[in-house]
N, C-alpha and C. Protein backbone atom coordinates (compact mmCIF):
# COMPACT_ATOMS: atom_id res chain seq x y z
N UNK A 1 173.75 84.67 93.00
CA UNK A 1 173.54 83.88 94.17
C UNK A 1 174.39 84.45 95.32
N UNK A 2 173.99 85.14 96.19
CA UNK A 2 174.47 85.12 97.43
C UNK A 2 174.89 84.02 98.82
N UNK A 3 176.05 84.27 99.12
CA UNK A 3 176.18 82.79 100.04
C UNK A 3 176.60 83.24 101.31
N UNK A 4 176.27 82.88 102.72
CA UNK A 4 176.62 83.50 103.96
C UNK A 4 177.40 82.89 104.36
N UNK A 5 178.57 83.59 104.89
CA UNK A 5 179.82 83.13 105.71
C UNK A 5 179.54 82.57 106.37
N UNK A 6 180.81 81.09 106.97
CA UNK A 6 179.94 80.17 108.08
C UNK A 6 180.40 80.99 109.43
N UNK A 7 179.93 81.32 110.43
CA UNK A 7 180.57 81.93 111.37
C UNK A 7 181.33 80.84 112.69
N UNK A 8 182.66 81.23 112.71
CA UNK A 8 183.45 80.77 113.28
C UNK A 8 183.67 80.72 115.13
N UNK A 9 182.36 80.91 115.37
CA UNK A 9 182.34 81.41 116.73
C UNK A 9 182.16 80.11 117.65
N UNK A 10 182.74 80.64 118.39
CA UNK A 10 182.67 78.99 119.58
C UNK A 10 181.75 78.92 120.57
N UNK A 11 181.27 77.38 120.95
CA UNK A 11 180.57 77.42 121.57
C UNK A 11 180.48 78.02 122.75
N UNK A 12 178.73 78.56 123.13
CA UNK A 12 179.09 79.70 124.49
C UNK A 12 179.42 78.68 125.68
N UNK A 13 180.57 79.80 126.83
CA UNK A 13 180.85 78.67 127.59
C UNK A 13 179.76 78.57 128.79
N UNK A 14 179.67 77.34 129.66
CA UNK A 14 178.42 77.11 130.12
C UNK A 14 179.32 76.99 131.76
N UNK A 15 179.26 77.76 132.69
CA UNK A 15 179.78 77.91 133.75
C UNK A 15 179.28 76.74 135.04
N UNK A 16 180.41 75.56 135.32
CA UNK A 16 179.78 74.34 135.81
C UNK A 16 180.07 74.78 137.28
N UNK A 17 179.74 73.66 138.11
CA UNK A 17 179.67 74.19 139.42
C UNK A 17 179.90 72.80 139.91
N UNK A 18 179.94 72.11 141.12
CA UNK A 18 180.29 71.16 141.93
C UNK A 18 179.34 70.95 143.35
N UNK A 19 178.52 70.18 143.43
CA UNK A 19 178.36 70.17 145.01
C UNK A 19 179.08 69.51 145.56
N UNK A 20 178.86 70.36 147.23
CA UNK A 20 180.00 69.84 148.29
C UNK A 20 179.78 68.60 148.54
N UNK A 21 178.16 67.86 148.42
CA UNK A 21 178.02 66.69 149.53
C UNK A 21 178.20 65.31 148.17
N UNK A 22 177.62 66.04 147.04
CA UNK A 22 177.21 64.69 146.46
C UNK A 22 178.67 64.14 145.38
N UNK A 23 179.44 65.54 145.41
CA UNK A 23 180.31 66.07 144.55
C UNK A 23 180.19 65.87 142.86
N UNK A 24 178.58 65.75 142.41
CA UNK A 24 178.20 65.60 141.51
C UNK A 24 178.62 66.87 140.58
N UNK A 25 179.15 67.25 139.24
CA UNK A 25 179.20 68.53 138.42
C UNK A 25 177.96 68.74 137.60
N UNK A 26 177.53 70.23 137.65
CA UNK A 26 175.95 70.73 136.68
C UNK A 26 176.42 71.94 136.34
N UNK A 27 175.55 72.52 135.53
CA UNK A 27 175.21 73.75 135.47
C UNK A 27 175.16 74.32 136.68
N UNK A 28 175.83 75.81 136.53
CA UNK A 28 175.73 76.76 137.64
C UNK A 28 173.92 77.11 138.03
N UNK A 29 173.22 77.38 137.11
CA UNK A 29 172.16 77.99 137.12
C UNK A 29 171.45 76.45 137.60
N UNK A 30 171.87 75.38 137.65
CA UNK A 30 170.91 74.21 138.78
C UNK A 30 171.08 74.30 139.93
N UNK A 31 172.27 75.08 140.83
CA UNK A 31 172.74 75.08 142.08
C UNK A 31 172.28 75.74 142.79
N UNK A 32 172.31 75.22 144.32
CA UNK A 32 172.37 76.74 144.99
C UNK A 32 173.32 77.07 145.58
N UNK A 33 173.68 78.46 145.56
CA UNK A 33 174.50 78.76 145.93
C UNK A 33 174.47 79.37 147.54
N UNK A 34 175.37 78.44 148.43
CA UNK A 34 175.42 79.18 150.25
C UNK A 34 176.20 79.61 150.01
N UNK A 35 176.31 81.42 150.71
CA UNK A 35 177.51 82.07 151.06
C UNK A 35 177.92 82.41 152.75
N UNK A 36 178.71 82.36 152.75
CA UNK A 36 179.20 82.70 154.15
C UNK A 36 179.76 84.24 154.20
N UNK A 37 178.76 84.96 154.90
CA UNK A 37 178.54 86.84 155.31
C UNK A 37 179.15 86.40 156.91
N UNK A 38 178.80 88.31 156.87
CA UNK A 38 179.17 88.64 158.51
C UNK A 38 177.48 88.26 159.41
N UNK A 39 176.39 87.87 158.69
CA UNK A 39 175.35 87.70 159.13
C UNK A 39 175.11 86.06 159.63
N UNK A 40 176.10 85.50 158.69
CA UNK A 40 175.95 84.13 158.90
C UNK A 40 176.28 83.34 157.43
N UNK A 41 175.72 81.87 157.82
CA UNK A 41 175.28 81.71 156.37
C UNK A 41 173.58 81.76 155.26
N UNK A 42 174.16 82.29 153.97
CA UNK A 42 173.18 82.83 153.46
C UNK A 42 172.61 82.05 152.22
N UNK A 43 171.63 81.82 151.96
CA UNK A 43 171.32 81.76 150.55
C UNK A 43 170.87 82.31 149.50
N UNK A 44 172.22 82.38 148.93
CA UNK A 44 172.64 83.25 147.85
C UNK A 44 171.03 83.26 146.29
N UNK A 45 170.25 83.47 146.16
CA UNK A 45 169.92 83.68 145.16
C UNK A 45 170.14 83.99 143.95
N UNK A 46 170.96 84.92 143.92
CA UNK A 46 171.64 85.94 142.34
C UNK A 46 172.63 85.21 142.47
N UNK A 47 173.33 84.68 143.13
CA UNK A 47 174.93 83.75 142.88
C UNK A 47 175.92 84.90 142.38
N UNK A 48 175.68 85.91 143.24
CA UNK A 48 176.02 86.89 142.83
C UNK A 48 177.54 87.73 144.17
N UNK A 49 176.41 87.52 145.66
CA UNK A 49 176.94 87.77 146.55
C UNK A 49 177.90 87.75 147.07
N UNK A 50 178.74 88.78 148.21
CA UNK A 50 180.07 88.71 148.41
C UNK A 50 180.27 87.62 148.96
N UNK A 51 181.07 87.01 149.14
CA UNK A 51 181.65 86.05 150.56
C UNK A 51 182.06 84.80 149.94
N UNK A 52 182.67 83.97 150.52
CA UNK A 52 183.07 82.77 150.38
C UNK A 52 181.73 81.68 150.37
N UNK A 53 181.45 80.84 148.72
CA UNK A 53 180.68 80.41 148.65
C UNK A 53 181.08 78.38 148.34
N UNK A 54 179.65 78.42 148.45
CA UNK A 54 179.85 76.70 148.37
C UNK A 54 178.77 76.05 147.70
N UNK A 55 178.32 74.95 146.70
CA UNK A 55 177.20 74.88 146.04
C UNK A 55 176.40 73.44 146.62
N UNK A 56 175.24 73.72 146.14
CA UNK A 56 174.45 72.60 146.58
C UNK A 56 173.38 71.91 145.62
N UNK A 57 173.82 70.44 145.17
CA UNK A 57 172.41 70.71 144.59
C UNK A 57 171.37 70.32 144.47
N UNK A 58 170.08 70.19 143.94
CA UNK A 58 168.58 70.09 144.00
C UNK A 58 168.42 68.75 145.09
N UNK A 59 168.90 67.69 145.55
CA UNK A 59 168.84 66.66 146.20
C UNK A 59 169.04 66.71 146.94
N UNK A 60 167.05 66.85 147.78
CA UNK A 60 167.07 66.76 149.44
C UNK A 60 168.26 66.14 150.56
N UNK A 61 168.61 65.14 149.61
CA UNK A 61 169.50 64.14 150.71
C UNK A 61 170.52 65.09 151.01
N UNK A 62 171.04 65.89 149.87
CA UNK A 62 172.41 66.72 150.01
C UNK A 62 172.20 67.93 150.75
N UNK A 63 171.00 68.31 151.09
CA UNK A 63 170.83 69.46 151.53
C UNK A 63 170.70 68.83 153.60
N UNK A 64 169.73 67.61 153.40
CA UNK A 64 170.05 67.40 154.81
C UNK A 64 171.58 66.52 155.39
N UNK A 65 172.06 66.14 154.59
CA UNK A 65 173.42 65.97 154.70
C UNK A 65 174.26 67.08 154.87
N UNK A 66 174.20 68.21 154.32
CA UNK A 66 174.94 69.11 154.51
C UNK A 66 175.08 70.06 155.74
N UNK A 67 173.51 70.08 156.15
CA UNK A 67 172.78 70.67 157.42
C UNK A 67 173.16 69.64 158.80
N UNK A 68 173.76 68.26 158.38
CA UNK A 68 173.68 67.44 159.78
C UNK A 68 174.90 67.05 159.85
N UNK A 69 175.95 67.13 159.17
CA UNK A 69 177.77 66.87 158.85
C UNK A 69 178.11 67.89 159.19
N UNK A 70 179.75 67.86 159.23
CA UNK A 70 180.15 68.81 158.94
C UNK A 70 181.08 69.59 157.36
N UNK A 71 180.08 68.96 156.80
CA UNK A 71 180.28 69.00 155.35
C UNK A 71 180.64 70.77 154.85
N UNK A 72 179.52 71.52 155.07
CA UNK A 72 179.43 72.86 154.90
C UNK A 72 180.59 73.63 155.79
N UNK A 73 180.78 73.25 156.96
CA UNK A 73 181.83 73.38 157.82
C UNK A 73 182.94 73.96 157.03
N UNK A 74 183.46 73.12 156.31
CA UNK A 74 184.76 72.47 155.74
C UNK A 74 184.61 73.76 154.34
N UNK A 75 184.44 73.33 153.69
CA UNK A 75 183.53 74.27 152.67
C UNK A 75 183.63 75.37 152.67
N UNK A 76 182.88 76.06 153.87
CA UNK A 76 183.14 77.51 153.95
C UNK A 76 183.93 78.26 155.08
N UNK A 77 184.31 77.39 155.20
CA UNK A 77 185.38 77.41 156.46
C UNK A 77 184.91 78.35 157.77
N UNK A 78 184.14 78.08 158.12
CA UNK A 78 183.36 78.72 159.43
C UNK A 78 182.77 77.54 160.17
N UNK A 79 182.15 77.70 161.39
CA UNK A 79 181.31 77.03 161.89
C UNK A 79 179.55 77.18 162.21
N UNK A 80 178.90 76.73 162.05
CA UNK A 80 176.94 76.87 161.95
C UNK A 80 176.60 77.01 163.00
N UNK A 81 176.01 78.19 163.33
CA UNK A 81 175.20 78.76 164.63
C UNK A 81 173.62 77.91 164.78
N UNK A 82 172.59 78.01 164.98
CA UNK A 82 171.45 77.65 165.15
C UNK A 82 170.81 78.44 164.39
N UNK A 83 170.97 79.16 164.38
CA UNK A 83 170.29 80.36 162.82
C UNK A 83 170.26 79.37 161.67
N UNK A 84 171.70 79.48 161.09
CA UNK A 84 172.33 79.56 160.39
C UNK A 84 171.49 78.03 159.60
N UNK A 85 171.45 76.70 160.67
CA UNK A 85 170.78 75.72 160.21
C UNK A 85 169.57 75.59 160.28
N UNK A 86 168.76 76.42 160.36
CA UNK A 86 167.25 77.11 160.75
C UNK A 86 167.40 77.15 158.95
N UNK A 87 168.04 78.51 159.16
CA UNK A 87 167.88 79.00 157.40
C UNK A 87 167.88 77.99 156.23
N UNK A 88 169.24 77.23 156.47
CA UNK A 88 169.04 75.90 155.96
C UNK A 88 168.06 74.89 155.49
N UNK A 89 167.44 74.56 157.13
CA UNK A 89 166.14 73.51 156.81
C UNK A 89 165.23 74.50 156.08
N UNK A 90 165.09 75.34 155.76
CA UNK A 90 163.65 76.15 155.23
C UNK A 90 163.81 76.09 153.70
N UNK A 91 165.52 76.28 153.24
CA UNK A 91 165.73 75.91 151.69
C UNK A 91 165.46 74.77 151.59
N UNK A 92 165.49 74.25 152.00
CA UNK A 92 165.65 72.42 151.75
C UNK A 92 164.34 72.97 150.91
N UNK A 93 165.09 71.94 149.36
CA UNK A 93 163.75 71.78 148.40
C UNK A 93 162.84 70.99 148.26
């Protein structure tokens, strides 16, 4: 009779994240991630990008809350051009 070792390995870790407006905690991979570039602010897709970032998540309210406060402000420590909340309203999910 052969018997298999139990393997001692720990659970994988699951990388959480925070939004700014609702300050609710999720999964990274539910968020989105805004970064603040020399272009402005961006939305990060790959959550990958350079710059000082800030998360957001799936709930319209938080996304137009974030776009009409100065919530994101604070956050990424810059201030929002007219671009910048252009780009914004178009993520809105």
């Amino acid at each position: 009779m052969v018997t298999m070792a139990k393997s001692n390995q720990q659970p994988k870790h699951i990388p959480m994240r925070t939004c700014v407006v609702c300050r609710e905690k999720g999964d990274k991979r539910t968020y989105t991630r805004l970064v603040r570039t020399a272009d402005g602010i961006l939305v990060d897709s790959s959550g990958k990008m350079d710059g000082r970032g800030a998360y957001l998540c799936s709930n319209k309210l938080c996304w137009e809350r974030a776009v009409k406060t100065d919530i994101l402000k604070k956050a990424l420590h810059t201030t929002l051009n007219a671009d910048d909340i252009e780009r914004l309203i178009q993520a809105i999910p």
